[in-house]
Every structure is written in C-alpha cells, then in structure tokens.
N, C-alpha and C. Protein backbone atom coordinates (compact mmCIF):
# COMPACT_ATOMS: atom_id res chain seq x y z
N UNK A 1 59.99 -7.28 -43.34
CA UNK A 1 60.37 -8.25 -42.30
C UNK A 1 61.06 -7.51 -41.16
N UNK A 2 60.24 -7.58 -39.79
CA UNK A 2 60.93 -6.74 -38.72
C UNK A 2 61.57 -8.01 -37.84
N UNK A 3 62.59 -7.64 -37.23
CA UNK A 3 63.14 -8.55 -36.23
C UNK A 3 63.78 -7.72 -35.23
N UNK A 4 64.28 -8.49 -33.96
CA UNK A 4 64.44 -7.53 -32.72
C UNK A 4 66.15 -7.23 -33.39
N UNK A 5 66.91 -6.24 -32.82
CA UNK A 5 67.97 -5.55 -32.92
C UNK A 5 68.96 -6.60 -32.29
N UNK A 6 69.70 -7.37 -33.08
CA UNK A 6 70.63 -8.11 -32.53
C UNK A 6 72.05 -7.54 -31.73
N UNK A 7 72.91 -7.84 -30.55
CA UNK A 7 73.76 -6.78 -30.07
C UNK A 7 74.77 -6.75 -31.50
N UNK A 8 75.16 -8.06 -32.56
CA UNK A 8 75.79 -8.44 -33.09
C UNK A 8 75.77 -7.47 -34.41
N UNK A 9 74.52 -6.90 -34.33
CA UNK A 9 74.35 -5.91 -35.18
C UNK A 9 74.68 -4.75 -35.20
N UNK A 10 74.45 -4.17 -33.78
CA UNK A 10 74.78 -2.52 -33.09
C UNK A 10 76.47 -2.75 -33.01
N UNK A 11 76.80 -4.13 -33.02
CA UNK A 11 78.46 -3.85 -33.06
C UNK A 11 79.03 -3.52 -34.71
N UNK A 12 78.67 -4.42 -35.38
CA UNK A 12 78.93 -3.77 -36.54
C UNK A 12 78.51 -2.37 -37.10
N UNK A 13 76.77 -1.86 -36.48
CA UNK A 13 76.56 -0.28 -37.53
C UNK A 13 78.26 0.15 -36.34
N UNK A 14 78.00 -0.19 -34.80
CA UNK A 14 79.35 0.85 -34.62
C UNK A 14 80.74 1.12 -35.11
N UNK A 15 81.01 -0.32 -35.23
CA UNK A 15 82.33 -0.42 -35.79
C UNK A 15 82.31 0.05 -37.20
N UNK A 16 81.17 0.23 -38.04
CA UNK A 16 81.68 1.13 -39.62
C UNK A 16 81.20 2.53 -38.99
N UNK A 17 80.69 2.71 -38.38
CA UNK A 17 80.57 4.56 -38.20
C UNK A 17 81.73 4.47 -37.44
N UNK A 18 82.24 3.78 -36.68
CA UNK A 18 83.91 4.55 -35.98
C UNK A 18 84.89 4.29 -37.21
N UNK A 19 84.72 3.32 -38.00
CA UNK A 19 85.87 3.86 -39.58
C UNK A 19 85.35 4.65 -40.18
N UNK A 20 83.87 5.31 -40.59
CA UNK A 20 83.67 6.09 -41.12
C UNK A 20 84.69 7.29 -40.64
N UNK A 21 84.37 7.74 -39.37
CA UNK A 21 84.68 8.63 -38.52
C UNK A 21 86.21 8.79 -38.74
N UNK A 22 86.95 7.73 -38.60
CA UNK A 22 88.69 7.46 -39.03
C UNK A 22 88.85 7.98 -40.78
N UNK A 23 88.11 7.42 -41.31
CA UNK A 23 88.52 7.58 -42.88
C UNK A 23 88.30 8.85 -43.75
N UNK A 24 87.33 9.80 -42.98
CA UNK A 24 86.80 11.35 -43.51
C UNK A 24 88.31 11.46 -43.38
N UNK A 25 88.93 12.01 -41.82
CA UNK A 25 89.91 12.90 -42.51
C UNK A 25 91.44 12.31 -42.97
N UNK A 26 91.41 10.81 -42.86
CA UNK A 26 93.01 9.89 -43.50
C UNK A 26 92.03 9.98 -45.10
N UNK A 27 91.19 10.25 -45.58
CA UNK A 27 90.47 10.46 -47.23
C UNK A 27 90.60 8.94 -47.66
N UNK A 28 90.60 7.41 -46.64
CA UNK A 28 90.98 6.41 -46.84
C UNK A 28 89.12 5.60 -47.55
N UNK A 29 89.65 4.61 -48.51
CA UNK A 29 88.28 4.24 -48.93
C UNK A 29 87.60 3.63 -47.69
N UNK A 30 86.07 3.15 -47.66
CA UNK A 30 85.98 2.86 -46.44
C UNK A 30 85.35 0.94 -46.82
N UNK A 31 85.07 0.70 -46.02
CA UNK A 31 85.05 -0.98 -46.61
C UNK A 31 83.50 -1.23 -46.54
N UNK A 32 82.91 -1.93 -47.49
CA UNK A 32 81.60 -1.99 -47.67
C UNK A 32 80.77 -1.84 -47.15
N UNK A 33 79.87 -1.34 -46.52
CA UNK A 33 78.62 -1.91 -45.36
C UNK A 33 77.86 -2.58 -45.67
N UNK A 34 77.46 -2.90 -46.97
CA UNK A 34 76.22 -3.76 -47.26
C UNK A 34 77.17 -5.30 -47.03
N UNK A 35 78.36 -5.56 -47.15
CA UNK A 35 79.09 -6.94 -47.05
C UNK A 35 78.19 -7.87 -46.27
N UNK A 36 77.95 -7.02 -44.93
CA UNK A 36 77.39 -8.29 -43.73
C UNK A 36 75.82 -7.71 -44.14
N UNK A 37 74.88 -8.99 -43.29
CA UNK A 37 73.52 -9.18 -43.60
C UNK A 37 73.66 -8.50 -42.50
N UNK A 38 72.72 -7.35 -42.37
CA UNK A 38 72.64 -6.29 -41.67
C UNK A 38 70.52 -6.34 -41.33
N UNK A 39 70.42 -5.67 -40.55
CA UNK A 39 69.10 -5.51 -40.23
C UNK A 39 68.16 -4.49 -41.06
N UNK A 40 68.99 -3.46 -41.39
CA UNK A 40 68.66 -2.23 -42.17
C UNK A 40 68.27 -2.40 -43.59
C-alpha cells in the first residue's frame, strides 16, 4: 500500500532522528518509533 508522504509524517521521522541524534551521546533510551502509524 503506497500513499503520498504526509508533512505530518516527515515531522515525526524528523523529530525521532533529532532524539536519536540527542540520545547516542546522553546513552539515554530512545522512545519507540513504531508507536505512531508511520508510512514506512
């Protein structure tokens, strides 16, 4: 099932790759990604 790229989507992959990005070096757990219905 393909669908167009919602902006609502590109805000969330961004917002977990900028905690990814925060949590490598605080070694902090990072919070789920699969939580939200995601496009991927």
């Amino acid at each position: 099932m393909h669908r167009r790229v919602a902006e609502g989507d590109m805000a969330a992959i961004k917002d977990y790759i900028m905690d990814m990005l925060e949590a490598v070096p605080k070694g902090r757990k990072l919070r789920p990604f699969w939580r939200r219905p995601l496009f991927l």
